[in-house]
N, C-alpha and C. Protein backbone atom coordinates (compact mmCIF):
# COMPACT_ATOMS: atom_id res chain seq x y z
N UNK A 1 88.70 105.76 66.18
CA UNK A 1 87.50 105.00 65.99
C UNK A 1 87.88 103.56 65.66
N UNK A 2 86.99 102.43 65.93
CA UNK A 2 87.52 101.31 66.03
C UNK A 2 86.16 100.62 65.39
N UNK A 3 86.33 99.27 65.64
CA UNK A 3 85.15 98.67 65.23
C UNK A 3 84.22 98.32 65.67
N UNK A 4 83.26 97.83 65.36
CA UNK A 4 82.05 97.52 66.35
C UNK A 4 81.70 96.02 66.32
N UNK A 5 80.89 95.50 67.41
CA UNK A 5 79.87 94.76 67.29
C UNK A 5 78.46 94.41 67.25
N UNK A 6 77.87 93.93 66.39
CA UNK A 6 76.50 93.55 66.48
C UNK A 6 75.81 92.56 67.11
N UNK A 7 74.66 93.05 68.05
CA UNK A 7 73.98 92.22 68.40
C UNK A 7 73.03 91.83 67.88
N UNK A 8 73.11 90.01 67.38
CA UNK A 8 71.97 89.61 66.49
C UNK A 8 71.07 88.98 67.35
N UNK A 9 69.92 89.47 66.74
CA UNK A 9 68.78 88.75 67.20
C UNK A 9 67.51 88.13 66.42
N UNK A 10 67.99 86.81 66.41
CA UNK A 10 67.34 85.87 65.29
C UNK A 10 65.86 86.26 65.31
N UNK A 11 65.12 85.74 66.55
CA UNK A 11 63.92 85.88 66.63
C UNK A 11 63.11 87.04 66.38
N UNK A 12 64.22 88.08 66.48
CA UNK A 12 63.39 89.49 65.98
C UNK A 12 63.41 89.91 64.86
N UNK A 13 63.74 89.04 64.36
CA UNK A 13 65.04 89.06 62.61
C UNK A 13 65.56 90.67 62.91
N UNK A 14 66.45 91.00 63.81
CA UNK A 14 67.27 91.97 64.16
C UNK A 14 68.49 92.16 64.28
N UNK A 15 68.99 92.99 63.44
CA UNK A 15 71.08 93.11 63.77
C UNK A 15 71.00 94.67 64.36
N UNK A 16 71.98 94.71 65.56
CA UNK A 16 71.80 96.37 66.19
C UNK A 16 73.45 96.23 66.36
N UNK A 17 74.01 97.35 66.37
CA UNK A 17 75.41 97.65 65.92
C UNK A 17 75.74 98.31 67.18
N UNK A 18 76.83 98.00 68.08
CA UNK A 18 77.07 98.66 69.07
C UNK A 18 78.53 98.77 69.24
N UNK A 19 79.26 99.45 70.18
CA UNK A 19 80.13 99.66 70.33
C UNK A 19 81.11 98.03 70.51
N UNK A 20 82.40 98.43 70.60
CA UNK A 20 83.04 96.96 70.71
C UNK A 20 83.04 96.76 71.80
N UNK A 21 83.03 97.28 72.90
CA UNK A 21 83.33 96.85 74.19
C UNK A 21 81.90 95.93 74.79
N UNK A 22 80.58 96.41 74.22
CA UNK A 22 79.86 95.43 74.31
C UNK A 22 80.08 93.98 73.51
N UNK A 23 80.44 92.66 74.73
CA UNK A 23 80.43 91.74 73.96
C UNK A 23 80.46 90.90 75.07
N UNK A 24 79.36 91.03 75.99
CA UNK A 24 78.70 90.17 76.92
C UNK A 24 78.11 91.12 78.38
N UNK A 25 77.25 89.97 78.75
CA UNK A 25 76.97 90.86 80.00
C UNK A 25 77.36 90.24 81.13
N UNK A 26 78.09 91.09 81.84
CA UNK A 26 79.00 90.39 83.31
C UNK A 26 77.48 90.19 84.12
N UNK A 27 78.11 88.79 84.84
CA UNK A 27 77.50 88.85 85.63
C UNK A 27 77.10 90.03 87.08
N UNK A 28 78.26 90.63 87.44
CA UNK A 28 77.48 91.71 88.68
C UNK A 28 77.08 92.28 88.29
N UNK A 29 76.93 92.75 86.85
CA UNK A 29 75.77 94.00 86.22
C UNK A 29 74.52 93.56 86.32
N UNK A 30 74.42 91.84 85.84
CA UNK A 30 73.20 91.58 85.78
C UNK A 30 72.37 91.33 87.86
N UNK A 31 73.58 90.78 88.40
CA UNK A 31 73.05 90.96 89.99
C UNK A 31 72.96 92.48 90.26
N UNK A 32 73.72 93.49 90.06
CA UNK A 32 73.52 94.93 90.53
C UNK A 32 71.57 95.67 89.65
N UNK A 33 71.45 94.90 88.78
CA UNK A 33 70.58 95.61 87.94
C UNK A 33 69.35 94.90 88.71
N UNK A 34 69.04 93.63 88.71
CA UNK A 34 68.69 92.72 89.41
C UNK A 34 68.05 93.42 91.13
N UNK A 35 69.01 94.07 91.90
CA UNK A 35 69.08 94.25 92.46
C UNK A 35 68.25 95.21 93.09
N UNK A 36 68.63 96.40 91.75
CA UNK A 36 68.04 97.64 91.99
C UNK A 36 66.62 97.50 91.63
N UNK A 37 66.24 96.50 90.55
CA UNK A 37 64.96 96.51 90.17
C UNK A 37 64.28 95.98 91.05
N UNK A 38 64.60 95.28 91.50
CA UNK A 38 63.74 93.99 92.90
C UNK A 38 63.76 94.83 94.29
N UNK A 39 64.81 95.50 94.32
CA UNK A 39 64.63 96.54 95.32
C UNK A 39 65.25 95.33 96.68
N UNK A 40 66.26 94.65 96.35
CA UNK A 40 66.60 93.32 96.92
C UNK A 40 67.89 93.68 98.00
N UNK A 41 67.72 94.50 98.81
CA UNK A 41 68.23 94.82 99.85
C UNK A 41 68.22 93.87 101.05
N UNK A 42 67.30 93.19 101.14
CA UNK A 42 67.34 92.34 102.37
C UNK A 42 66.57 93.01 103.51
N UNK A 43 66.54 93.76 103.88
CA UNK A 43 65.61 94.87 105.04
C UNK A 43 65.17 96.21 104.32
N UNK A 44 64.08 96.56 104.63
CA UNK A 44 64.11 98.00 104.40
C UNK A 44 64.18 98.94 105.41
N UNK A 45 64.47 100.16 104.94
CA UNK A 45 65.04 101.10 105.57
C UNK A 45 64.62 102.34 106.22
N UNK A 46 63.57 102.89 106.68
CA UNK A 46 62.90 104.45 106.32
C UNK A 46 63.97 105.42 107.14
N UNK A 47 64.26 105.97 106.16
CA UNK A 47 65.66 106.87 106.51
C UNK A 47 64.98 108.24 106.76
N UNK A 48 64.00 108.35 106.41
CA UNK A 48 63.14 110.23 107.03
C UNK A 48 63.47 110.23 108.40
N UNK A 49 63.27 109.35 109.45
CA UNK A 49 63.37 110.22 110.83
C UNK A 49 64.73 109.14 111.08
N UNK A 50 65.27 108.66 110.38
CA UNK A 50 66.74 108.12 111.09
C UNK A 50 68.07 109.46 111.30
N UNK A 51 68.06 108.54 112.70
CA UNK A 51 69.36 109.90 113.44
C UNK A 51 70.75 108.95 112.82
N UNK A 52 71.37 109.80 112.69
CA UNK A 52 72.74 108.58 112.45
C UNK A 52 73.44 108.14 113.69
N UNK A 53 72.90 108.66 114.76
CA UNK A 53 73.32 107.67 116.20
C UNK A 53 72.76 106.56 116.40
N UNK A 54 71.59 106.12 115.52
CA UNK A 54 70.94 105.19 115.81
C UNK A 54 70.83 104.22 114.38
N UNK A 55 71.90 104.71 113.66
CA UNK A 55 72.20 103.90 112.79
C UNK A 55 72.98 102.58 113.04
N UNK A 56 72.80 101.30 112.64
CA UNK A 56 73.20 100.31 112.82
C UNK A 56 74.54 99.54 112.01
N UNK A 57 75.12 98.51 112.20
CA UNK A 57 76.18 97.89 111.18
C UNK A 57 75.14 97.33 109.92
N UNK A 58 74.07 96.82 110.83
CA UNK A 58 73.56 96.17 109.67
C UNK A 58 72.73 96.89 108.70
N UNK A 59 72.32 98.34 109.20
CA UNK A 59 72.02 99.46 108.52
C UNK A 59 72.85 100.03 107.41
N UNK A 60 74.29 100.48 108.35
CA UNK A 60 75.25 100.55 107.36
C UNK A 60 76.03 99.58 105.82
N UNK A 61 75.66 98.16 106.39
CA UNK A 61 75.55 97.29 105.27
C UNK A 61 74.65 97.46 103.97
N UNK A 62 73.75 97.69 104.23
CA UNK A 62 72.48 97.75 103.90
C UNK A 62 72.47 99.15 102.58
N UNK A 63 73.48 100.19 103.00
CA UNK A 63 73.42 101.09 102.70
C UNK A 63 75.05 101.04 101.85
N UNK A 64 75.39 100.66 102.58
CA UNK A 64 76.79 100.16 101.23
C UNK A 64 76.93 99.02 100.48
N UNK A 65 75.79 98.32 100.25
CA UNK A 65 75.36 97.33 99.21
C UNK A 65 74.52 98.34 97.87
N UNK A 66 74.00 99.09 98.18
CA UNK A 66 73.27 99.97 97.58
C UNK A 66 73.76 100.99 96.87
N UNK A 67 74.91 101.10 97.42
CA UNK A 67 75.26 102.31 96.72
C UNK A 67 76.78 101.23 95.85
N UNK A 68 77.01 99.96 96.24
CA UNK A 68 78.04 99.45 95.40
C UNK A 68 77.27 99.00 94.36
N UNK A 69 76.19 98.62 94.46
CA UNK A 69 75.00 98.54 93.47
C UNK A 69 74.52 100.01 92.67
N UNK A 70 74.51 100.79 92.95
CA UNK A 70 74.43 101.88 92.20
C UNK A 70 75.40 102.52 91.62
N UNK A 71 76.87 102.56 92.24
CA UNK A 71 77.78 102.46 91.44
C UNK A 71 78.11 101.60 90.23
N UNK A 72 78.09 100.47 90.46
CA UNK A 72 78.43 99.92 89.11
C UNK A 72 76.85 99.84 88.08
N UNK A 73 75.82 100.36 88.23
CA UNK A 73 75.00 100.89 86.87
C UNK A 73 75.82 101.94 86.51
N UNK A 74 76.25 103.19 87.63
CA UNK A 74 76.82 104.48 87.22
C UNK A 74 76.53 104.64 85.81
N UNK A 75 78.17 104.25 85.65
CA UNK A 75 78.36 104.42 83.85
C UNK A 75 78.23 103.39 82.80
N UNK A 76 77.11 102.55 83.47
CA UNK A 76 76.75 101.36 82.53
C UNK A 76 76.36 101.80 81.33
N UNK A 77 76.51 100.95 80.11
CA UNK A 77 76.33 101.62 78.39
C UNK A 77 74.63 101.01 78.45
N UNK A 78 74.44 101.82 77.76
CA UNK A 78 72.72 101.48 77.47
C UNK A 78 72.73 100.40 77.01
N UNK A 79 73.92 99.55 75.81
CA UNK A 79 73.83 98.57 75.04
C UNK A 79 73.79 97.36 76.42
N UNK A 80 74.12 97.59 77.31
CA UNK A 80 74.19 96.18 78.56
C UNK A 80 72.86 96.12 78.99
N UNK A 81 72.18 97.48 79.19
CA UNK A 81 71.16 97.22 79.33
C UNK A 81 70.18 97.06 78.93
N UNK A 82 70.50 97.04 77.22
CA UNK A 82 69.53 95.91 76.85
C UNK A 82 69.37 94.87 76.42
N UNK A 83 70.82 94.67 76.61
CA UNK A 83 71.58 93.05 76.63
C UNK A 83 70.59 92.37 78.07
N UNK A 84 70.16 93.03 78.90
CA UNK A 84 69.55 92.55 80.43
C UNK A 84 68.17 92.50 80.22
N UNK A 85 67.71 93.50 79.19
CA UNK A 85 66.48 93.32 78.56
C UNK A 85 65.86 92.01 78.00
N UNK A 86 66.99 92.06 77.48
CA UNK A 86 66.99 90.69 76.18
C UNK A 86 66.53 89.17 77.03
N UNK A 87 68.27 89.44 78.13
CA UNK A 87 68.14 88.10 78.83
C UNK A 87 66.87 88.12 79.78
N UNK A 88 66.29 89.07 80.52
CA UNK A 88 64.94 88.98 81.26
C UNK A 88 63.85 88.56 80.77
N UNK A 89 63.74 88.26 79.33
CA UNK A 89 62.73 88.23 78.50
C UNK A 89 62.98 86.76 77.87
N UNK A 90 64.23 86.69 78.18
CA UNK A 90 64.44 84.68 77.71
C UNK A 90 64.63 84.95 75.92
N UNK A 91 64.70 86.33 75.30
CA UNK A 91 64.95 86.17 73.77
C UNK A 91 66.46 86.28 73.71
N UNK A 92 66.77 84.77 72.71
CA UNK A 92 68.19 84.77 72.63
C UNK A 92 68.92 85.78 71.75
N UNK A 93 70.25 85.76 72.00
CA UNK A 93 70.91 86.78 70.74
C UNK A 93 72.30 86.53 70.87
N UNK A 94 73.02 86.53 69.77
CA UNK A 94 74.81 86.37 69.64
C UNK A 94 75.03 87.74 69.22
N UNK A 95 76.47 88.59 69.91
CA UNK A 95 77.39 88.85 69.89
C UNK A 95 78.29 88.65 68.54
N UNK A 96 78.50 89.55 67.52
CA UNK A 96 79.74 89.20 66.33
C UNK A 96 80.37 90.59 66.12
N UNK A 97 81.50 90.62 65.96
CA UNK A 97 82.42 91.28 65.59
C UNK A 97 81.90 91.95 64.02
N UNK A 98 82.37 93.07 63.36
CA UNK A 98 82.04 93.66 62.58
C UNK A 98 82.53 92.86 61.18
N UNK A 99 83.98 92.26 61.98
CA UNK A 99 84.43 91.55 60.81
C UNK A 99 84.38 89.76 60.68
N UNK A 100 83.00 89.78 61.73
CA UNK A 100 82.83 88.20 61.08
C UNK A 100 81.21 88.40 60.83
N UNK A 101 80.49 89.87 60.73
CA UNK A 101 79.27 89.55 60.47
C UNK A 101 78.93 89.84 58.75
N UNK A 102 78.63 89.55 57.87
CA UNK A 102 77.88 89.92 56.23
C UNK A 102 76.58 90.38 56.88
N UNK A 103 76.65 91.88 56.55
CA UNK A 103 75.62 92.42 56.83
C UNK A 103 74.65 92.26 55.68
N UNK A 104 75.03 92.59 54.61
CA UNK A 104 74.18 92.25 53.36
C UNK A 104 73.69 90.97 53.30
N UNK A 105 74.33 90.00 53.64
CA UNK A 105 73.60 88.90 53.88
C UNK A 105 72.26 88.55 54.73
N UNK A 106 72.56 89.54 55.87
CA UNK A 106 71.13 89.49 56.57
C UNK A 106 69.93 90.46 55.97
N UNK A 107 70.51 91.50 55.46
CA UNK A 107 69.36 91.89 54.92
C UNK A 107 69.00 91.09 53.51
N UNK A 108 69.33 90.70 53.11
CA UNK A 108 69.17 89.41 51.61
C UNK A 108 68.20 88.62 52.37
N UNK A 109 67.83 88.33 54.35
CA UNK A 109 67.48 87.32 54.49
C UNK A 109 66.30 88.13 55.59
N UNK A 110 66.02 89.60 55.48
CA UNK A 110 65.17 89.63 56.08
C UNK A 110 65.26 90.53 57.50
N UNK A 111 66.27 90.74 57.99
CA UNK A 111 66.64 91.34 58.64
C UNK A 111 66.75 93.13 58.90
N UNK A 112 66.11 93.84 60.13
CA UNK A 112 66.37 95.27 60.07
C UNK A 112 67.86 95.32 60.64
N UNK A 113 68.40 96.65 60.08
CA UNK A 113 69.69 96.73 60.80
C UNK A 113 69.54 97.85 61.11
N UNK A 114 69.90 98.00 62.34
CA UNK A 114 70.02 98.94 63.32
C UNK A 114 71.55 99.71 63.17
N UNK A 115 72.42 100.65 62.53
CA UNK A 115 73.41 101.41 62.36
C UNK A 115 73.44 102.27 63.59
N UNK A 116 74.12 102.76 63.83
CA UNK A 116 74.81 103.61 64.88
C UNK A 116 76.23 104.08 64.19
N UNK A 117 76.98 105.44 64.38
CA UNK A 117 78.10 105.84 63.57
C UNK A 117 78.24 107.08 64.72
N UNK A 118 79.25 106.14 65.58
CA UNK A 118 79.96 106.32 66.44
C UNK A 118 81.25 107.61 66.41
């Protein structure tokens, strides 16, 4: 077991405690998530009466963008996605390490803390 980080969020007067490996959100998560939500394929597809002889390159593109897009949500951590939450919504928040945050200090100032015990 190792340490964690918290994601603060001023405006919500919120500290949420997450694993360490959360400590930003890559960008292709946020284009793959992006992606899937917008449904941003570029063409659509109706695959019920498609023969695969009459499948296309640009079909096949189409269809391996989608699934490289669905691969990398795969085993995405819930904490990214609501790191994507956060940023879709324009509410800011920092990233701190366990050992540069005073937790008691935020609650002295108002703050819920969100624990998790990993």
């Amino acid at each position: 077991m190792g340490w964690s980080n918290f994601i603060i969020i001023e405006k919500l007067k919120m500290i949420i405690e997450t694993n360490r490996s959360v400590n930003e959100l890559e960008h292709y998560i946020k284009d793959a998530i992006g992606k899937m939500i917008d449904n941003d394929t570029g063409i659509d597809i109706d695959i019920s009466d498609l023969k695969v002889s009459d499948i296309t390159v640009k079909d096949l593109c189409t269809f391996a963008s989608a699934y490289d897009n669905a691969i990398t949500l795969c085993q995405l951590d819930s904490d990214k996605l609501f790191l994507y939450w956060l940023e879709s919504r324009n509410i800011e928040y920092e990233i701190q390490s366990e050992h540069q945050t005073n937790i008691e200090q935020y609650k002295e100032n108002g703050y819920d803390v969100i624990r998790i015990h990993i």
